[in-house]
Protein backbone atom coordinates (compact mmCIF):
# COMPACT_ATOMS: atom_id res chain seq x y z
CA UNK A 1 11.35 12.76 -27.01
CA UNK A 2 11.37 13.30 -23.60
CA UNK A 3 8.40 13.55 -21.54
CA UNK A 4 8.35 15.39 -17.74
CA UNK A 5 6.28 13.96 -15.32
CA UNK A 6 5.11 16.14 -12.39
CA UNK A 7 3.80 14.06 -8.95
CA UNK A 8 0.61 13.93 -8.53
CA UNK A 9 -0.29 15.94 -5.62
CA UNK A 10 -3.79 16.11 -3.80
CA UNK A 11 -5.56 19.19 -2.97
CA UNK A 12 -6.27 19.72 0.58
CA UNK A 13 -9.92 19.24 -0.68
CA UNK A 14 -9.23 16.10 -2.87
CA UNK A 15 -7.23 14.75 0.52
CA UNK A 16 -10.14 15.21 2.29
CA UNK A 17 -12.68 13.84 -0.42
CA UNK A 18 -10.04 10.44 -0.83
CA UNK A 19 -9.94 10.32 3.35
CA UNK A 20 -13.31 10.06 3.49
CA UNK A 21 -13.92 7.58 0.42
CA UNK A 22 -11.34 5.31 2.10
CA UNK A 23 -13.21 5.52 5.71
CA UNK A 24 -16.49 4.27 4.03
CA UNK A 25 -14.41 1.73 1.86
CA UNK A 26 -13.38 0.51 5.51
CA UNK A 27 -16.68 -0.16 7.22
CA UNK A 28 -17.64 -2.74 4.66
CA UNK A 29 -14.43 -4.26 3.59
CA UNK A 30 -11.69 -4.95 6.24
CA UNK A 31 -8.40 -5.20 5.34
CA UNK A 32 -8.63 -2.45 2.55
CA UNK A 33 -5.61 -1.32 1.25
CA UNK A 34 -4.26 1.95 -0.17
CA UNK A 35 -1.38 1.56 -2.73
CA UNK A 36 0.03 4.53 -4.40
CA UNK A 37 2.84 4.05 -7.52
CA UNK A 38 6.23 6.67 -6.70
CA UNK A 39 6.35 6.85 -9.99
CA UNK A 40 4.92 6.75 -13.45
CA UNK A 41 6.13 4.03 -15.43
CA UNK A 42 5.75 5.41 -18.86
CA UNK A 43 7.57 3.60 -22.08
CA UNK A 44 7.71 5.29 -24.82
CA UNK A 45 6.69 3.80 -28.80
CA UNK A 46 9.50 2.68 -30.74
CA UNK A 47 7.51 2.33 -33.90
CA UNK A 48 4.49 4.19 -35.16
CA UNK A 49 1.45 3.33 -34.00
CA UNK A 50 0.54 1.96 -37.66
CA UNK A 51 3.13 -1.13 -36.48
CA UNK A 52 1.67 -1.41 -33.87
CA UNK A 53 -0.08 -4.84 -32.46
CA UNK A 54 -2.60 -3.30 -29.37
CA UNK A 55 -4.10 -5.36 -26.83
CA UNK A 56 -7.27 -4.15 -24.64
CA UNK A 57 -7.37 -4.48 -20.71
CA UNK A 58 -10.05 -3.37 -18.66
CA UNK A 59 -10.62 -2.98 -14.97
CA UNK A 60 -14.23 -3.37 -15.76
CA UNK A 61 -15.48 -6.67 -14.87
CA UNK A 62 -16.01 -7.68 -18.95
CA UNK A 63 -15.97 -11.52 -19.67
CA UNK A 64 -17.07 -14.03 -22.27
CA UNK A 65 -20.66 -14.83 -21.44
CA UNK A 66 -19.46 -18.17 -21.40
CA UNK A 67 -17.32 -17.69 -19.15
CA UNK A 68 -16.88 -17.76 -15.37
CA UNK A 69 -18.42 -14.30 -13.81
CA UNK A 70 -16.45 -12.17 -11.55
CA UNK A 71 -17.36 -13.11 -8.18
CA UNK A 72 -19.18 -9.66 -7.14
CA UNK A 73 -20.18 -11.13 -3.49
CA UNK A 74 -16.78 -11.55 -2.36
CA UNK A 75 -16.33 -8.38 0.32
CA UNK A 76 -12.60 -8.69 -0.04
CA UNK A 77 -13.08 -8.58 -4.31
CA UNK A 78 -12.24 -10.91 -6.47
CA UNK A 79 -8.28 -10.90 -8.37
CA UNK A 80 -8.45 -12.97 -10.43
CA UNK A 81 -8.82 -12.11 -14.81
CA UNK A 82 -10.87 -13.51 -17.27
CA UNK A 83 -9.25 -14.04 -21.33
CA UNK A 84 -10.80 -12.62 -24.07
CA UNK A 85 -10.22 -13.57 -27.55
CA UNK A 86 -9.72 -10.40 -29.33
CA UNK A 87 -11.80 -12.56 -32.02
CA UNK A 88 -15.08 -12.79 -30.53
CA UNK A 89 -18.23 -11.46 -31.05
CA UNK A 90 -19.01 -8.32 -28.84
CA UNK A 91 -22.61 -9.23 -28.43
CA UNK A 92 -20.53 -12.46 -26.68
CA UNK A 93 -19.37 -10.29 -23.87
CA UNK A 94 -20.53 -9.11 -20.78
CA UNK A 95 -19.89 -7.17 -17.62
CA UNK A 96 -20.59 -8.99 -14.12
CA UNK A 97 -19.14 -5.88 -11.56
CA UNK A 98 -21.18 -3.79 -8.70
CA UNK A 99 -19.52 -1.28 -8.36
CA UNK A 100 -20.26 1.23 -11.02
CA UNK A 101 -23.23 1.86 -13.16
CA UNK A 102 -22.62 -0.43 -16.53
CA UNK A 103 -25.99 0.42 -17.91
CA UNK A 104 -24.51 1.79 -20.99
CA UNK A 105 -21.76 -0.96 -21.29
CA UNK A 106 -24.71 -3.61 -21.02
CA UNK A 107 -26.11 -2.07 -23.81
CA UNK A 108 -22.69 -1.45 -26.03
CA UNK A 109 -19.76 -3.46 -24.66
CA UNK A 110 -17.71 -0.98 -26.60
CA UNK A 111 -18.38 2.05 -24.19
CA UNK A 112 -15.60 0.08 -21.64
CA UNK A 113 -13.92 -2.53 -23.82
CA UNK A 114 -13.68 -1.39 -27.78
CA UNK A 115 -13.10 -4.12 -28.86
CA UNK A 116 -14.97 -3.35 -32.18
CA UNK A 117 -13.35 0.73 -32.27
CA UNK A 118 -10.26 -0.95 -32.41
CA UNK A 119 -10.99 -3.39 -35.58
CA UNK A 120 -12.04 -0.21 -37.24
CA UNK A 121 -8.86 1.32 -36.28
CA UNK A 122 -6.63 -1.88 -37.45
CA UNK A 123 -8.88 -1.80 -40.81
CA UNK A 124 -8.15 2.02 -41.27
CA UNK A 125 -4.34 1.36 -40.99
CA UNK A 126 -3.91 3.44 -38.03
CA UNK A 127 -2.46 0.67 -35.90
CA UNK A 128 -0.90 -2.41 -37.21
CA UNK A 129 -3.58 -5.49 -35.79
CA UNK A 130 -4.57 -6.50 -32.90
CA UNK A 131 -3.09 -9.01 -30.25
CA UNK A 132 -4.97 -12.56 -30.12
CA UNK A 133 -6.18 -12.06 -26.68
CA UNK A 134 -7.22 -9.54 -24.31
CA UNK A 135 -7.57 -9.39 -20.60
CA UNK A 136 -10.11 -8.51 -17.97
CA UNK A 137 -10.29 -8.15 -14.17
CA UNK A 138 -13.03 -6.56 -11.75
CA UNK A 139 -11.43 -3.41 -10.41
CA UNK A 140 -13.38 -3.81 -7.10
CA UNK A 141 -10.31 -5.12 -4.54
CA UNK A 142 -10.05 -3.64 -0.94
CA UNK A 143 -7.06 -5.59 -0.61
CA UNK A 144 -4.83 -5.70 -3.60
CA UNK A 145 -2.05 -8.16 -2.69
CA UNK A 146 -3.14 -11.05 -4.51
CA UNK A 147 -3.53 -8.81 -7.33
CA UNK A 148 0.00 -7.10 -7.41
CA UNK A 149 1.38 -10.23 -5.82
CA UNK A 150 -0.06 -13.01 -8.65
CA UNK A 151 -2.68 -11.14 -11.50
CA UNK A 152 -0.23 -8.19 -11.92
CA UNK A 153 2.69 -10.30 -13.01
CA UNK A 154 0.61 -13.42 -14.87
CA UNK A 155 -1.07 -10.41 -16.87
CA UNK A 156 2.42 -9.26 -17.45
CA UNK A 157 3.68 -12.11 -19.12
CA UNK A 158 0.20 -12.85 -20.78
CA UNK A 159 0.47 -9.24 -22.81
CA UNK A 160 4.33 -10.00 -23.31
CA UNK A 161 3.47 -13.32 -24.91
CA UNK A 162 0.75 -12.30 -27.03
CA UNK A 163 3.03 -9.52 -28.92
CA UNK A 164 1.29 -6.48 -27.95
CA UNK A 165 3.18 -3.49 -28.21
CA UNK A 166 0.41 -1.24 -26.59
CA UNK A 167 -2.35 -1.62 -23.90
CA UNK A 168 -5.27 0.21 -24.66
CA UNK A 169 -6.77 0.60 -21.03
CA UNK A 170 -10.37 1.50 -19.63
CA UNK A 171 -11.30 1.63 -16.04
CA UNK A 172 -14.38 0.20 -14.51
């Protein structure tokens, strides 16, 4: 199967709308970057989804309770990720991130990491398990090149190690 992928191009009135989300961005973080992909780097299944071992990731800020908090006073962001034991208890999580509303998420973890829709999805048959771990970062980061530079590729390997054969993504 192959699958065309068009460019992405702005409106004049999403321009605008980014242009001016970027100039407020500015005033309170120096140094913030904007980093578009060329390309999307798609990779197609090679086995059904029912073989499949899926991982989560989330750009949402979700840790361990236990666990060191993202640091949301940092003007510059924070990079680094948090582990999550696919394993643990969901009422064991939480979200430490200020910049979106995670009212909802405080309430049920799985409205940005499902976590527990994905057991029922294992338990169904509809993919094959679930990688051991799962990873987290804080989306929040003006300036992204200690994340492209260092989280990007430790996550990499991290995924790669733990068997996954799909990401299952949310955005914070």
């Amino acid at each position: 199967m192959t699958t065309q992928h068009r460019p992405w191009q702005f409106t004049p009135d999403e321009q605008r709308k980014f242009d001016d989300w970027m100039a407020r961005i500015m005033v309170g973080h120096t140094g913030a970057t904007d980093v578009r992909n060329p390309a999307i780097h798609w990779t197609p299944l090679h086995k059904p989804l029912s073989q499949c071992i899926v991982s989560l990731f989330t750009t949402g800020g979700v840790h361990l309770r236990s666990d060191t908090p993202f640091d949301i006073d940092n003007p510059h962001g924070d990079w680094t990720h948090r582990q999550i034991p696919t394993a643990a208890d969901t009422r064991d999580l939480a979200v430490t991130h200020s910049h979106y509303n995670h009212v909802d998420a405080d309430r049920d973890i799985n409205c940005m990491f499902p976590l527990d829709r994905l057991r029922e999805l294992r338990d169904q048959g509809l993919i094959g398990g679930i990688a051991p771990m799962a990873y987290s970062i804080m989306g929040f980061n003006p300036d992204p090149d200690n994340l492209m530079s260092r989280t990007a590729p430790a996550l990499a390997q991290a995924f790669q190690d733990t068997g996954a054969d799909l990401i299952f993504m949310t955005c914070g």
